[in-house]
Protein backbone atom coordinates (compact mmCIF):
# COMPACT_ATOMS: atom_id res chain seq x y z
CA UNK A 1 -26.04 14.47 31.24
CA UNK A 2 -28.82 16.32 29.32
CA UNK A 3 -29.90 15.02 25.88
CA UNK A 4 -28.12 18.20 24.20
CA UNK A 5 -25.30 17.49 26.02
CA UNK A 6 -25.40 13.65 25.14
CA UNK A 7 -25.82 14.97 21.37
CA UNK A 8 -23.18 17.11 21.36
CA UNK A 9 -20.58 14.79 22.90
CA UNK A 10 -21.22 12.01 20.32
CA UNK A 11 -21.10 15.01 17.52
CA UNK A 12 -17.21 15.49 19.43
CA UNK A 13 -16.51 12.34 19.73
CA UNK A 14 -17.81 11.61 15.81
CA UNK A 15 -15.64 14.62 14.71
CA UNK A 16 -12.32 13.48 16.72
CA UNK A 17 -12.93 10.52 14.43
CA UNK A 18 -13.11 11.91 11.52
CA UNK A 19 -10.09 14.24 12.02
CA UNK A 20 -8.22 11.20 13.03
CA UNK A 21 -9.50 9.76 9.87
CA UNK A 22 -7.51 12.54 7.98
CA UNK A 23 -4.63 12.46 9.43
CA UNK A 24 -5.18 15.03 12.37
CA UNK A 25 -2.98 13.98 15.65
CA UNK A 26 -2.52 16.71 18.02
CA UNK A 27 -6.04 18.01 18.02
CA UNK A 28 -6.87 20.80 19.67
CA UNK A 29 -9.60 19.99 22.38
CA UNK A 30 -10.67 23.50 23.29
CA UNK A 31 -10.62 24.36 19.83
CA UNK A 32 -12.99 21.79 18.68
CA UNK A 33 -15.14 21.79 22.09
CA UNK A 34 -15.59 25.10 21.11
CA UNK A 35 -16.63 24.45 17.90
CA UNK A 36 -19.30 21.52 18.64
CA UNK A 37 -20.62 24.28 21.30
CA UNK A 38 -21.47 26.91 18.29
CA UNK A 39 -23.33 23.93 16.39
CA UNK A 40 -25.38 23.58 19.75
CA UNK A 41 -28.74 25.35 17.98
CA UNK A 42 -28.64 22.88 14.67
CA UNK A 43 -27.60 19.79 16.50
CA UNK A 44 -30.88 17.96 16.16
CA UNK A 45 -30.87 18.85 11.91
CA UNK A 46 -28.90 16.30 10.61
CA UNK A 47 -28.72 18.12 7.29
CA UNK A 48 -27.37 21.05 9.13
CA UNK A 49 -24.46 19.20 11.13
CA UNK A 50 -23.07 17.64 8.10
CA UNK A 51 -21.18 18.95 4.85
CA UNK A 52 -21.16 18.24 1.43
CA UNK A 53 -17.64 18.30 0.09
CA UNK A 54 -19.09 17.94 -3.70
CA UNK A 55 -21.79 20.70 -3.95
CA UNK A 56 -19.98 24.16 -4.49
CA UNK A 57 -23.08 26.13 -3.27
CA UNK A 58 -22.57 24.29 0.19
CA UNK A 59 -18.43 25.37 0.12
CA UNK A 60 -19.83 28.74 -1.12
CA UNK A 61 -21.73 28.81 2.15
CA UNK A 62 -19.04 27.67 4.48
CA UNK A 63 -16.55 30.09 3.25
CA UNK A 64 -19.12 33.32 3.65
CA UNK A 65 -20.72 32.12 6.80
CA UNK A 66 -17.54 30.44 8.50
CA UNK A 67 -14.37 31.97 6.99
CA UNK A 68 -15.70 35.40 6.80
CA UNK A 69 -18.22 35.74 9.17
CA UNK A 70 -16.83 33.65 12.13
CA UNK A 71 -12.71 33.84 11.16
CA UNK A 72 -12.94 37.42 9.47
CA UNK A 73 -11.11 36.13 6.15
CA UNK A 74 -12.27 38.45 3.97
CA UNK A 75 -9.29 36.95 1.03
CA UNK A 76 -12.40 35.07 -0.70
CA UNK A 77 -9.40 33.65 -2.60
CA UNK A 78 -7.33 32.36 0.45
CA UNK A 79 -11.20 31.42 1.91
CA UNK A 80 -11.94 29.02 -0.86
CA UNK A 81 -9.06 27.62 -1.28
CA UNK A 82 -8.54 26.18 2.28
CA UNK A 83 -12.43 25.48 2.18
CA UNK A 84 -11.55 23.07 -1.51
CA UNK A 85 -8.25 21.60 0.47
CA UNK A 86 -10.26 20.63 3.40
CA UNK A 87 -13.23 19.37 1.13
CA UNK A 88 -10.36 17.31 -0.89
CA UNK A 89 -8.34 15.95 2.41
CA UNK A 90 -11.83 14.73 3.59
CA UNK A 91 -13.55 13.46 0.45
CA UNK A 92 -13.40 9.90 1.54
CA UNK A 93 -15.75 10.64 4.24
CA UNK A 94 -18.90 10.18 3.31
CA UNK A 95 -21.01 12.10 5.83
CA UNK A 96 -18.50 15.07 6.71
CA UNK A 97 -18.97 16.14 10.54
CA UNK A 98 -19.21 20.06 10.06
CA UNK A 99 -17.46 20.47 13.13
CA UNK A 100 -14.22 18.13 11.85
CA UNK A 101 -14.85 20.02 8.47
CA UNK A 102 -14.58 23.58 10.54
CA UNK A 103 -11.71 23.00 12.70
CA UNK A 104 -9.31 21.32 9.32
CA UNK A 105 -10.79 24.94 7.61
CA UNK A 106 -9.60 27.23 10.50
CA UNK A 107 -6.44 24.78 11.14
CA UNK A 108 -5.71 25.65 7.44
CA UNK A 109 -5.98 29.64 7.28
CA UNK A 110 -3.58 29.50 10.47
């Protein structure tokens, strides 16, 4: 395997973790595959490929560049809400896997 592709397993594989962590059982694998793929261009930032539950600018920023932009939930409302549930079900994660974090946001808004 390539390097990116070694990164981006252990980002899957770090994610199906944490989604286990929270509760997550039947987890969609093309779903989150999918997911880990989009995060292919920041996978080296370890900033990037992480979430902050607590800061609301960082929320803000997953709900206008995830929920809108990538889902097309324009309900800022319904948006937040399911980003704050997420951030809530996985607060006792330290280091939030953005991926995990994404698919629990999408799994959310249905």
């Amino acid at each position: 395997m390539s390097e990116l592709a070694d990164k981006l397993a252990k980002l899957k594989s770090q994610a199906t973790s944490q989604l286990n962590d929270c509760g997550v059982s039947n987890i969609d694998d093309a779903l989150l595959s999918k997911l880990v793929d989009n995060l292919k261009l920041i996978v080296d930032n370890k900033d990037a490929i992480l979430v902050s539950g607590k800061d609301p600018v960082e929320l803000e920023t997953v709900r206008k560049n995830f929920v809108v932009k990538k889902l097309g939930v324009e309900d800022a409302d319904k948006g937040a809400a399911a980003v704050a549930k997420v951030a809530e079900k996985m607060s006792g994660i330290r280091m939030k896997n953005r991926a995990a974090f994404y698919y629990m946001v999408q799994k959310e808004l249905g």
